[in-house]
Protein backbone atom coordinates (compact mmCIF):
# COMPACT_ATOMS: atom_id res chain seq x y z
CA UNK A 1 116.80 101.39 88.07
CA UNK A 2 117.92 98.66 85.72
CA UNK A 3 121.55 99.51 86.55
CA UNK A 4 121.28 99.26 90.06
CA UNK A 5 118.68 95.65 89.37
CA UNK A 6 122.13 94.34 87.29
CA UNK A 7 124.11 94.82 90.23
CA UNK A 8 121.82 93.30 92.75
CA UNK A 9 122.00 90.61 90.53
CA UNK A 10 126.18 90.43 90.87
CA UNK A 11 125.91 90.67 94.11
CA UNK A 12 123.69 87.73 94.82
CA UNK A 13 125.78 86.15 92.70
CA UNK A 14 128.98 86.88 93.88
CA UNK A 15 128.05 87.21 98.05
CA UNK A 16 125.26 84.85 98.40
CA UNK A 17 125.63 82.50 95.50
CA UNK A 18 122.17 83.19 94.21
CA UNK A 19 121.24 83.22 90.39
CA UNK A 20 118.10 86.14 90.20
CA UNK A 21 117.06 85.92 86.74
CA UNK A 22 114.24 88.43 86.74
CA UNK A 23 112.06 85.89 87.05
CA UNK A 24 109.04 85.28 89.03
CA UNK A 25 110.57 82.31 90.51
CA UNK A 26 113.55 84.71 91.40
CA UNK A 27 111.81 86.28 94.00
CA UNK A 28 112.01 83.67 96.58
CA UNK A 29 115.72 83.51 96.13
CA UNK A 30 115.88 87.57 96.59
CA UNK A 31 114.35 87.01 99.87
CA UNK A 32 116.87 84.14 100.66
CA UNK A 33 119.72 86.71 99.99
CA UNK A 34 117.54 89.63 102.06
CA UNK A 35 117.24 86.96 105.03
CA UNK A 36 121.08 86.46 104.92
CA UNK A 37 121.39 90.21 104.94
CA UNK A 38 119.70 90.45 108.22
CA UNK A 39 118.28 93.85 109.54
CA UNK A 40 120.10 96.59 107.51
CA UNK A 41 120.25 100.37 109.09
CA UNK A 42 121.26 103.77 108.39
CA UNK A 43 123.26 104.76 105.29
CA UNK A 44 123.31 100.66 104.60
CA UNK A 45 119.39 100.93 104.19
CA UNK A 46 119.16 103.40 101.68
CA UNK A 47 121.75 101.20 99.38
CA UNK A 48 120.37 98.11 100.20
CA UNK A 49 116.41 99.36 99.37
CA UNK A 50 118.14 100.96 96.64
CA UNK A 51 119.76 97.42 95.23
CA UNK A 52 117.12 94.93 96.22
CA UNK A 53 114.65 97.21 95.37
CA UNK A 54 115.54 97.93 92.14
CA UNK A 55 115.69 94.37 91.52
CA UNK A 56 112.42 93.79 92.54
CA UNK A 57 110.50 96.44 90.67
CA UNK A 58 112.35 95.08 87.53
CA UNK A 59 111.00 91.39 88.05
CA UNK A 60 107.85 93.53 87.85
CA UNK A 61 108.91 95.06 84.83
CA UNK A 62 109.65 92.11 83.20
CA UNK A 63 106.89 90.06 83.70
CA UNK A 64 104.02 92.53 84.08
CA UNK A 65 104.16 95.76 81.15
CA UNK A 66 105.13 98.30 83.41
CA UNK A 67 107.03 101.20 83.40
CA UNK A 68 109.83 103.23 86.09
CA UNK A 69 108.01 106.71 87.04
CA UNK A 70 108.76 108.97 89.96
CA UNK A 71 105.55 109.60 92.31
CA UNK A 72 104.57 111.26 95.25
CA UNK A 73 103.59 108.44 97.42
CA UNK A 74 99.89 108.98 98.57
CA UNK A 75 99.70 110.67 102.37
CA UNK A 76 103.60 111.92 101.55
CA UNK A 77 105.04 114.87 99.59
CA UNK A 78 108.30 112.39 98.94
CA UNK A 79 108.61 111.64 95.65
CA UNK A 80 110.68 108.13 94.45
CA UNK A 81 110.69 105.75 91.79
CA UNK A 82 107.52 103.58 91.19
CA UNK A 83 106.33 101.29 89.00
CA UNK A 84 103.18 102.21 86.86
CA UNK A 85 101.02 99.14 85.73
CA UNK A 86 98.02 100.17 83.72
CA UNK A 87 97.77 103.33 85.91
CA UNK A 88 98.00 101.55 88.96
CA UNK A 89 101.40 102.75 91.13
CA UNK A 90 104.16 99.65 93.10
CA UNK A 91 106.21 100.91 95.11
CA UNK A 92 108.86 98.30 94.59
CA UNK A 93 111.68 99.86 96.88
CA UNK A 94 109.28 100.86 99.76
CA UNK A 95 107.97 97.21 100.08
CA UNK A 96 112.03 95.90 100.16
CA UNK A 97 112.84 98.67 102.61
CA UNK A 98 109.70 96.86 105.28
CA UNK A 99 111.13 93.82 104.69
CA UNK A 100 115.08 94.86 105.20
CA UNK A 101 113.88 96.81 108.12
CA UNK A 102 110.59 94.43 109.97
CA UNK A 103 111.69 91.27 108.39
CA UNK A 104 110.06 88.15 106.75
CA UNK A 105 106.58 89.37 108.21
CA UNK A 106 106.74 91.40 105.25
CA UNK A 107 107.48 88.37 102.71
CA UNK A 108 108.37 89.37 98.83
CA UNK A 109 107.39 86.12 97.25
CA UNK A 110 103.81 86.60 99.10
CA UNK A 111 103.32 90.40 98.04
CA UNK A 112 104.49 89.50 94.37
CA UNK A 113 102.13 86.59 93.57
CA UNK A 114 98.62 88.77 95.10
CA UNK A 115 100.26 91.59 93.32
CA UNK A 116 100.71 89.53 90.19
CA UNK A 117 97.71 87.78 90.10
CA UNK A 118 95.35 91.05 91.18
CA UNK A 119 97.48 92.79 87.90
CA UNK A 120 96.29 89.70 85.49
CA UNK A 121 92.96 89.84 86.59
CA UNK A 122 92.83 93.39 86.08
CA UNK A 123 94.11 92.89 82.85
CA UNK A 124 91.79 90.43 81.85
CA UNK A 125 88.73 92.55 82.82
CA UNK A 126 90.17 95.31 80.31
């Protein structure tokens, strides 16, 4: 996953001019590059949720002690990379693929900071 995250962040770099830094702030420039993308399709989806995915579930990773697992999504018997938090399973590339696919209804920076802060108070509690 961190391979692929390293090359979404070339390729914001390089095609959109965007610096992602794995930072929380990062996250509303991801969706800036993922608006310039437009709706993505087909064999184009899978790399793209693949690339921005990735990215995403590391800005997790970085800022939130989590780990890469693969899990069966609940309801599914498809099994794909997640991000375990204190037990608790994000489904980083699942939330990009929405977003490439119904647009910004389904807004990153939005998801990341409830995410974020329902993750701190969780940890606080513990």
């Amino acid at each position: 996953m961190g391979a692929f995250a390293e090359e979404a962040v070339r390729q914001a770099a390089t095609s959109h001019g965007m610096i992602l830094d794995f930072s929380p702030e990062s996250v509303a420039r991801l969706e800036t590059v993922l608006a310039a993308e437009g709706p993505v399709a087909g064999s184009d989806l899978e790399w793209a949720t693949k690339l921005w995915g990735s990215y995403f579930g590391e800005v997790f990773r970085h800022n939130h002690p989590a780990d890469w697992v693969m899990s069966v999504y609940p309801g599914s018997k498809m099994s794909m990379p997640a991000l375990d938090v204190h037990g608790s399973q994000l489904y980083p590339l699942l939330k990009v693929q929405r977003r490439l696919t119904m647009g910004p209804a389904e807004d990153l920076q939005t998801f990341y900071e409830k995410v974020s802060a329902a993750l701190k108070a969780r940890l606080k509690a513990n």
